[in-house]
Protein backbone atom coordinates (compact mmCIF):
# COMPACT_ATOMS: atom_id res chain seq x y z
CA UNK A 1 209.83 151.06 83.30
CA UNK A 2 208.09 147.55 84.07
CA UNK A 3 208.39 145.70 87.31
CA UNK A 4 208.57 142.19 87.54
CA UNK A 5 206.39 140.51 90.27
CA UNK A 6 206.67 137.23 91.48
CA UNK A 7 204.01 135.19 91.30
CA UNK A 8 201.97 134.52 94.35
CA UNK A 9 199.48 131.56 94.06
CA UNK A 10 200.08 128.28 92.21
CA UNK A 11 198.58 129.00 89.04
CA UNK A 12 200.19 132.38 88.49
CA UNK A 13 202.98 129.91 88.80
CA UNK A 14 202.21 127.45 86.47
CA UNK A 15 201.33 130.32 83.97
CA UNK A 16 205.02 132.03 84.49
CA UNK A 17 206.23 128.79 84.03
CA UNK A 18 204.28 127.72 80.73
CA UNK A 19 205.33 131.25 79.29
CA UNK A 20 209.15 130.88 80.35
CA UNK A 21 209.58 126.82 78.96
CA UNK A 22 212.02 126.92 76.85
CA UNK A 23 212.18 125.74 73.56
CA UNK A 24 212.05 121.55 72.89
CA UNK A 25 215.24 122.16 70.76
CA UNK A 26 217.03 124.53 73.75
CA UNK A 27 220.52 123.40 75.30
CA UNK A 28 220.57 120.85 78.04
CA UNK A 29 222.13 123.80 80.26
CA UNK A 30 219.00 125.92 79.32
CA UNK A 31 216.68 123.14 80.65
CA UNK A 32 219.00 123.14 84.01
CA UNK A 33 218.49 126.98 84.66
CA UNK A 34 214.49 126.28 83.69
CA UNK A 35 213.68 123.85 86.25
CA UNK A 36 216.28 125.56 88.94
CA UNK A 37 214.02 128.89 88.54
CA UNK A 38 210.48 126.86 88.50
CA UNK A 39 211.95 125.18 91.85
CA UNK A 40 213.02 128.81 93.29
CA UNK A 41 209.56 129.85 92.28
CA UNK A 42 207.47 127.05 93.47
CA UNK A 43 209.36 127.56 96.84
CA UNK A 44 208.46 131.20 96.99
CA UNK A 45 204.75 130.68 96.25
CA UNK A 46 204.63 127.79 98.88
CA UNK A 47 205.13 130.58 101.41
CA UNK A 48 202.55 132.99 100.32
CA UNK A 49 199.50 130.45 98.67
CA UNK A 50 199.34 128.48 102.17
CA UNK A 51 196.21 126.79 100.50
CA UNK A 52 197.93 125.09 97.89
CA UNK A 53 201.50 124.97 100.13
CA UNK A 54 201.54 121.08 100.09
CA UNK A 55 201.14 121.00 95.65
CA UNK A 56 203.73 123.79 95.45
CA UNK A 57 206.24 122.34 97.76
CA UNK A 58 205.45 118.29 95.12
CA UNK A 59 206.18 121.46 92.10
CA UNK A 60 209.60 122.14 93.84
CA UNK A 61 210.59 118.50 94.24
CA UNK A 62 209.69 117.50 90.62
CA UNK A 63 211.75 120.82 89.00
CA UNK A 64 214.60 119.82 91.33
CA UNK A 65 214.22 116.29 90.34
CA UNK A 66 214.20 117.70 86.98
CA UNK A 67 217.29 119.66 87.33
CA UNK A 68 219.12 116.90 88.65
CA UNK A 69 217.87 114.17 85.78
CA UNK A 70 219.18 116.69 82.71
CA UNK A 71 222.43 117.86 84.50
CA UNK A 72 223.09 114.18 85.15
CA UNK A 73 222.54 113.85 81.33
CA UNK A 74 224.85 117.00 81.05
CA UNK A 75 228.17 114.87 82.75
CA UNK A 76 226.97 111.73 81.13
CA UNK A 77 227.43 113.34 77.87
CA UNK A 78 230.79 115.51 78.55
CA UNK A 79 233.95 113.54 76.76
CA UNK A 80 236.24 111.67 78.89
CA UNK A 81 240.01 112.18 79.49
CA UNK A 82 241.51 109.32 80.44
């Protein structure tokens, strides 16, 4: 049975991240979940890498940004019922 391990510096990161992007034709909701994980994960690796801390912690904002831009996309595109 394989373990999973997080990654602990900021290009094991960037690696798990590169290897987990979904595809360009993937759901909008798919996208969400991506960059809500790569935030999670750049968080976590802030803690442990301290000398890349301030980069990770700029990774987390942008994936949260991210997150936020395509769900805002997500209600933008939901039908109306007026």
């Amino acid at each position: 049975m394989a373990t999973t391990t997080e990654p602990t510096t900021l290009q094991a990161a960037h690696n798990e991240a590169t290897e987990r992007r979904p595809p360009s034709n993937a759901n909008l909701t798919a996208w969400v979940a991506f960059h809500q994980s790569n935030a999670r994960m750049y968080r976590a690796v802030a803690d442990v890498d301290r000398w890349h801390h301030h980069e990770a912690m700029y990774w987390v904002g942008y994936e949260e940004r991210k997150a936020g831009e395509v769900s805002a996309r997500i209600q933008a595109e939901k039908p109306r019922s007026d």
